[in-house]
C-alpha atoms as a PDB file:
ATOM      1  CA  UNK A   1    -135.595   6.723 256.259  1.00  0.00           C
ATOM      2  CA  UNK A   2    -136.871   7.031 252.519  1.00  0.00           C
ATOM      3  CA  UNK A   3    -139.387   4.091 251.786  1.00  0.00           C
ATOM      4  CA  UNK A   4    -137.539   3.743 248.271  1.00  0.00           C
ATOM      5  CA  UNK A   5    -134.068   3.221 250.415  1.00  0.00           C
ATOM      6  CA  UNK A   6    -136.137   0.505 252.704  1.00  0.00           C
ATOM      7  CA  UNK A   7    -137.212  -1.151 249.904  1.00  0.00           C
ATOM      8  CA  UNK A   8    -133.911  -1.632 248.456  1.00  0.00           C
ATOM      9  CA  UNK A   9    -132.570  -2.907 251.076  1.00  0.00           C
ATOM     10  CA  UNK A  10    -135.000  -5.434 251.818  1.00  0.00           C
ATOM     11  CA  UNK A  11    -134.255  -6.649 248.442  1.00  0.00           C
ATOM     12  CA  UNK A  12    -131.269  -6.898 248.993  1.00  0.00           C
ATOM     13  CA  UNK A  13    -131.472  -8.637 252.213  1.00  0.00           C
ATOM     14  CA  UNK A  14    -133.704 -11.309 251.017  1.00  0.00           C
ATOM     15  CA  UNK A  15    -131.529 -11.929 248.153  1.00  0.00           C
ATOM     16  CA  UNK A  16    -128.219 -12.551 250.164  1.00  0.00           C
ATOM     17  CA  UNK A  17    -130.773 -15.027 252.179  1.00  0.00           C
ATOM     18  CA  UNK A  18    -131.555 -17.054 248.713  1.00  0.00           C
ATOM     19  CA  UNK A  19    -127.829 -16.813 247.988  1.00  0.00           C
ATOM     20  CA  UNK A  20    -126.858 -18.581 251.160  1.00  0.00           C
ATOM     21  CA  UNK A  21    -130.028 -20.862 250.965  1.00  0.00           C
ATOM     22  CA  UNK A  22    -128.669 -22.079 247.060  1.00  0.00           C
ATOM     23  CA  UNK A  23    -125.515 -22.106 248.480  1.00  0.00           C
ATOM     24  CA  UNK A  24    -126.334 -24.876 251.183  1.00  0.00           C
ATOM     25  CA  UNK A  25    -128.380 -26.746 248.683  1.00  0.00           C
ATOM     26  CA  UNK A  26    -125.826 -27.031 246.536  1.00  0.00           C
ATOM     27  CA  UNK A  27    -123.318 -28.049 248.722  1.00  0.00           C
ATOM     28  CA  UNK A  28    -125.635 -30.544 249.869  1.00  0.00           C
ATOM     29  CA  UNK A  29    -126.161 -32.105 246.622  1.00  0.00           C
ATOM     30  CA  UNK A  30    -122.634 -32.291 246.261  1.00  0.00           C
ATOM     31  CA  UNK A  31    -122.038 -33.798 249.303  1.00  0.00           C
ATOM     32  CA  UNK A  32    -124.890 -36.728 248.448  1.00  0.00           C
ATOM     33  CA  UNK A  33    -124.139 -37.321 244.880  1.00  0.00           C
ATOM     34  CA  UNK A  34    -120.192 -37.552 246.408  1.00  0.00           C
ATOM     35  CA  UNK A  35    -121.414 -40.300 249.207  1.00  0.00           C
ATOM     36  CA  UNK A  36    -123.697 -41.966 246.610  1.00  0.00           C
ATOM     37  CA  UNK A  37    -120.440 -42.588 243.887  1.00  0.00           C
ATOM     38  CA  UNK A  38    -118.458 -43.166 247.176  1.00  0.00           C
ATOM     39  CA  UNK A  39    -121.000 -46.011 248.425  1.00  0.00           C
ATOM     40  CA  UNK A  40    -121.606 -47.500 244.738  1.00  0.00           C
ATOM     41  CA  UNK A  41    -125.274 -46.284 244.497  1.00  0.00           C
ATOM     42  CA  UNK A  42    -124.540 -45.396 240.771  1.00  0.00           C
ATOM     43  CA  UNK A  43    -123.282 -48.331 239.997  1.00  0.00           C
ATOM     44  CA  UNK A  44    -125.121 -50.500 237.053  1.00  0.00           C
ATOM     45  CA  UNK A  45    -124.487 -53.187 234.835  1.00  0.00           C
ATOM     46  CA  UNK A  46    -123.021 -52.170 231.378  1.00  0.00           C
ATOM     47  CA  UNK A  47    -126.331 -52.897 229.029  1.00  0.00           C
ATOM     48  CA  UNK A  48    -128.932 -50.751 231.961  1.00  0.00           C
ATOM     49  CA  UNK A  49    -129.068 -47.378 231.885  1.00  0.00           C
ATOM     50  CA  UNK A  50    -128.298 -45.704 234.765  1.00  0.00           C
ATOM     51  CA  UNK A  51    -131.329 -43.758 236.160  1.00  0.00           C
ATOM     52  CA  UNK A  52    -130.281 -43.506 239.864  1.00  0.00           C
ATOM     53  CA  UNK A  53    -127.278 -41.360 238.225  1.00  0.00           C
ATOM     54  CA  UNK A  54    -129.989 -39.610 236.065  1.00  0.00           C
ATOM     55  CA  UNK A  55    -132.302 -38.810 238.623  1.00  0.00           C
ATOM     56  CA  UNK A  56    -129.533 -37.393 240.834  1.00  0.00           C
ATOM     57  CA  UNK A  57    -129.016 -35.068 238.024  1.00  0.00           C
ATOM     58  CA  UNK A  58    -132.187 -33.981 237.055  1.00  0.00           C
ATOM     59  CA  UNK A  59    -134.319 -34.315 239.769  1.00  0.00           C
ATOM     60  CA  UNK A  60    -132.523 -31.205 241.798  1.00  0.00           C
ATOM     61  CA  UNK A  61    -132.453 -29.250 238.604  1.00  0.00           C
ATOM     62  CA  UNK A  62    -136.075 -29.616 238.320  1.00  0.00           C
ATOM     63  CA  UNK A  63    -136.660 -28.845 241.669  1.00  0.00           C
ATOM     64  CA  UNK A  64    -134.483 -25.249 241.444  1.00  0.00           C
ATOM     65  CA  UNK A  65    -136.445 -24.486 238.185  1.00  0.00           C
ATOM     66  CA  UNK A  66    -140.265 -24.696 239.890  1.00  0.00           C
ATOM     67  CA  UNK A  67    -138.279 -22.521 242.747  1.00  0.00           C
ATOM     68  CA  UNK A  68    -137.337 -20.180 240.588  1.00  0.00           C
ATOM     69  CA  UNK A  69    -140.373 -20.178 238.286  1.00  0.00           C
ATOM     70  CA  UNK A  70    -142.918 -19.881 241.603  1.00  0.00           C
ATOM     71  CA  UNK A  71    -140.933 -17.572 243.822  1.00  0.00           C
ATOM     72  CA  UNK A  72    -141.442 -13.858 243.537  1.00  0.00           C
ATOM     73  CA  UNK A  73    -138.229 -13.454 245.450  1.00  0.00           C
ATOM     74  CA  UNK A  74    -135.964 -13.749 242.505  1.00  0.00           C
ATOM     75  CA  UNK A  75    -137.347 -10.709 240.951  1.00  0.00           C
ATOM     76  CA  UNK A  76    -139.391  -9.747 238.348  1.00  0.00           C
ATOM     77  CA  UNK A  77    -136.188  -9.692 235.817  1.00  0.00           C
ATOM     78  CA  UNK A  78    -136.431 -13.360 235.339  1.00  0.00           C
ATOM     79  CA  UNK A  79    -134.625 -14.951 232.179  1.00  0.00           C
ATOM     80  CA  UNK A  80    -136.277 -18.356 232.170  1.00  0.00           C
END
């Protein structure tokens, strides 16, 4: 087997593992953000912002951006 050929498709490999792996995640977030709104966790009085809301925003989009920024399994063609 060519080493060029290998090396392909252990790129390609690993990258059908992060797709499953962001897949889960986000399916998971869904799922907890749908439970939290389900179970009135978002749920604040009209003059309070609602942070528990923001943070279940931001705080897994944060998380996938250090992922992406410190894994050298995305690639080197990065566009962030």
């Amino acid at each position: 087997m060519n080493f060029a050929t290998n090396s392909v498709t252990n790129s390609v490999t690993n990258n059908a593992g992060y797709g499953r792996l962001t897949g889960v995640l986000i399916a998971a977030w869904f799922i907890f953000a749908l439970s939290a709104s389900a179970l009135h966790l978002f749920k604040t009085d009209p003059d309070v912002p609602p942070l528990a809301m923001g943070l279940a925003v931001l705080i897994p989009l944060v998380v996938f951006l250090l992922w992406f920024r410190t894994s050298a399994g995305f690639g080197s063609s990065r566009c962030l």
